[in-house]
C-alpha atoms as a PDB file:
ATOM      1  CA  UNK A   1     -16.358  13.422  58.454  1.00  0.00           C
ATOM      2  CA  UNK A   2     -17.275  16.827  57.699  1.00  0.00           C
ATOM      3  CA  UNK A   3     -18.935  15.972  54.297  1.00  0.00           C
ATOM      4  CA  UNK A   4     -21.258  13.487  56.255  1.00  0.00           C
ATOM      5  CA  UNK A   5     -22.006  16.029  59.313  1.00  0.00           C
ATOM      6  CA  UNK A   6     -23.105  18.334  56.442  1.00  0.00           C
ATOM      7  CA  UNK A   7     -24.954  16.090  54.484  1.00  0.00           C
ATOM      8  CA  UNK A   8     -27.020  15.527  57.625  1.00  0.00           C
ATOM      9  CA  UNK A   9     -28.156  18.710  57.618  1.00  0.00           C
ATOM     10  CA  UNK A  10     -29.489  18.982  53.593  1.00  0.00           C
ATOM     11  CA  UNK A  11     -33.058  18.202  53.717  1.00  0.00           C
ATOM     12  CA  UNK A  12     -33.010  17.475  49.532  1.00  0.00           C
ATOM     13  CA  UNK A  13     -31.298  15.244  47.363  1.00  0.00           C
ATOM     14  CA  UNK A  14     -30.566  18.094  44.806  1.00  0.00           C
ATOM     15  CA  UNK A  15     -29.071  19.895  47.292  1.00  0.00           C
ATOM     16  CA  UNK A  16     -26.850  16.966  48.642  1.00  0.00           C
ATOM     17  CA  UNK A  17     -25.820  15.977  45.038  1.00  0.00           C
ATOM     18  CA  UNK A  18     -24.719  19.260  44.837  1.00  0.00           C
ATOM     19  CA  UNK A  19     -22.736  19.706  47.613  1.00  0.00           C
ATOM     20  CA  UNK A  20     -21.107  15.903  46.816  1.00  0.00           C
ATOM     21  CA  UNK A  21     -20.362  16.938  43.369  1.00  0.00           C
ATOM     22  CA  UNK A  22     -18.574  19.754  44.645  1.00  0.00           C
ATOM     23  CA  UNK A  23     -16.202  18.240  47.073  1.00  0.00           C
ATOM     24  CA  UNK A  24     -15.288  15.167  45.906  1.00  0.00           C
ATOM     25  CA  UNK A  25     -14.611  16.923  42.569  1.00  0.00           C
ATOM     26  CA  UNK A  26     -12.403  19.752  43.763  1.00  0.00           C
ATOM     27  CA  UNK A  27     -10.285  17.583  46.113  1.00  0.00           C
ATOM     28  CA  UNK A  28      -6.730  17.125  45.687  1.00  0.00           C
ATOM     29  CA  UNK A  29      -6.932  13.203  45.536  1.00  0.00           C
ATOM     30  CA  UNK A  30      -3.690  12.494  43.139  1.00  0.00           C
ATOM     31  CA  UNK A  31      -1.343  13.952  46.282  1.00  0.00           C
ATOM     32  CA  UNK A  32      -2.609  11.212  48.487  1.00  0.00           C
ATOM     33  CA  UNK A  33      -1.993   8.442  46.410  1.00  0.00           C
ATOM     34  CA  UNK A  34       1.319   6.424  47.722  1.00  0.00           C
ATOM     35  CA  UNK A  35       1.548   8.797  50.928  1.00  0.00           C
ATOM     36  CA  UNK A  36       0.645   5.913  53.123  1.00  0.00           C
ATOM     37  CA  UNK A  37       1.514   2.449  54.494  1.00  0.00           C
ATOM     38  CA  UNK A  38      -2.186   1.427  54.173  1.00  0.00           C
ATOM     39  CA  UNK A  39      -3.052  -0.302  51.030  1.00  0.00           C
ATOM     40  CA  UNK A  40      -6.729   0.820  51.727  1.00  0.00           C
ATOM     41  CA  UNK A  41      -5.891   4.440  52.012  1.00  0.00           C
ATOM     42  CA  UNK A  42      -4.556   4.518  48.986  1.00  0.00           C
ATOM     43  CA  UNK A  43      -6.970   2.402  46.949  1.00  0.00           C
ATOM     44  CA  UNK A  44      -9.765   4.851  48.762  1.00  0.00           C
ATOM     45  CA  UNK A  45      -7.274   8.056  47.552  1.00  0.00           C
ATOM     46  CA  UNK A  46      -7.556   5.884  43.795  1.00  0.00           C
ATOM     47  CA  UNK A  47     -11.259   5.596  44.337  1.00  0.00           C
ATOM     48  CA  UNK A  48     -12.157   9.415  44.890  1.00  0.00           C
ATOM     49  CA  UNK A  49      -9.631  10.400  41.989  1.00  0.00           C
ATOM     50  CA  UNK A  50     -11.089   8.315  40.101  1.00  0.00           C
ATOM     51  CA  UNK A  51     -14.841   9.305  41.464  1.00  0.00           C
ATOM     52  CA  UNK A  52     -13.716  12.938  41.155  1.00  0.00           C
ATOM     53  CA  UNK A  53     -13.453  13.024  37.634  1.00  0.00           C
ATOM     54  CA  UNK A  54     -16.135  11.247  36.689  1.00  0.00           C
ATOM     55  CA  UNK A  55     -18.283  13.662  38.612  1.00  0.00           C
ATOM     56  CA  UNK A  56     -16.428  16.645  37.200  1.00  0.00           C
ATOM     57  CA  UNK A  57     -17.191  15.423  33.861  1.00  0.00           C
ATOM     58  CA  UNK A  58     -20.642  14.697  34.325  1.00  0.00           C
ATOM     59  CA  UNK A  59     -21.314  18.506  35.871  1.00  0.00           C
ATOM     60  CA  UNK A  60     -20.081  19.411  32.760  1.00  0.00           C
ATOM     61  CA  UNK A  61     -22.333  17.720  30.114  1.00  0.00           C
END
């Protein structure tokens, strides 16, 4: 929730890409997986892992 009150805020796309890259990349997604009952929690924890890297890579090319 706090990514999308923020991203409210960013008038640019730049700028919003930017601040997207940045979270979803630094977030500590692996210690989620398996820490819940919900099969959709941790598909979602796969998903921004998964999303994380890709995004971490492609910041750095």
């Amino acid at each position: 929730m706090c990514l999308a009150e923020a991203l409210l805020g960013i008038p640019d796309n730049a700028t919003r890409d930017i601040l997207i890259r940045d979270k979803i990349s630094s977030g500590d997604w692996r210690s989620h997986i398996r820490q819940s009952a919900s099969l959709f929690v941790n598909v979602a924890a796969c998903g921004l892992l998964i999303t994380g890297k890709l995004v971490a890579s492609h910041h750095e090319t």
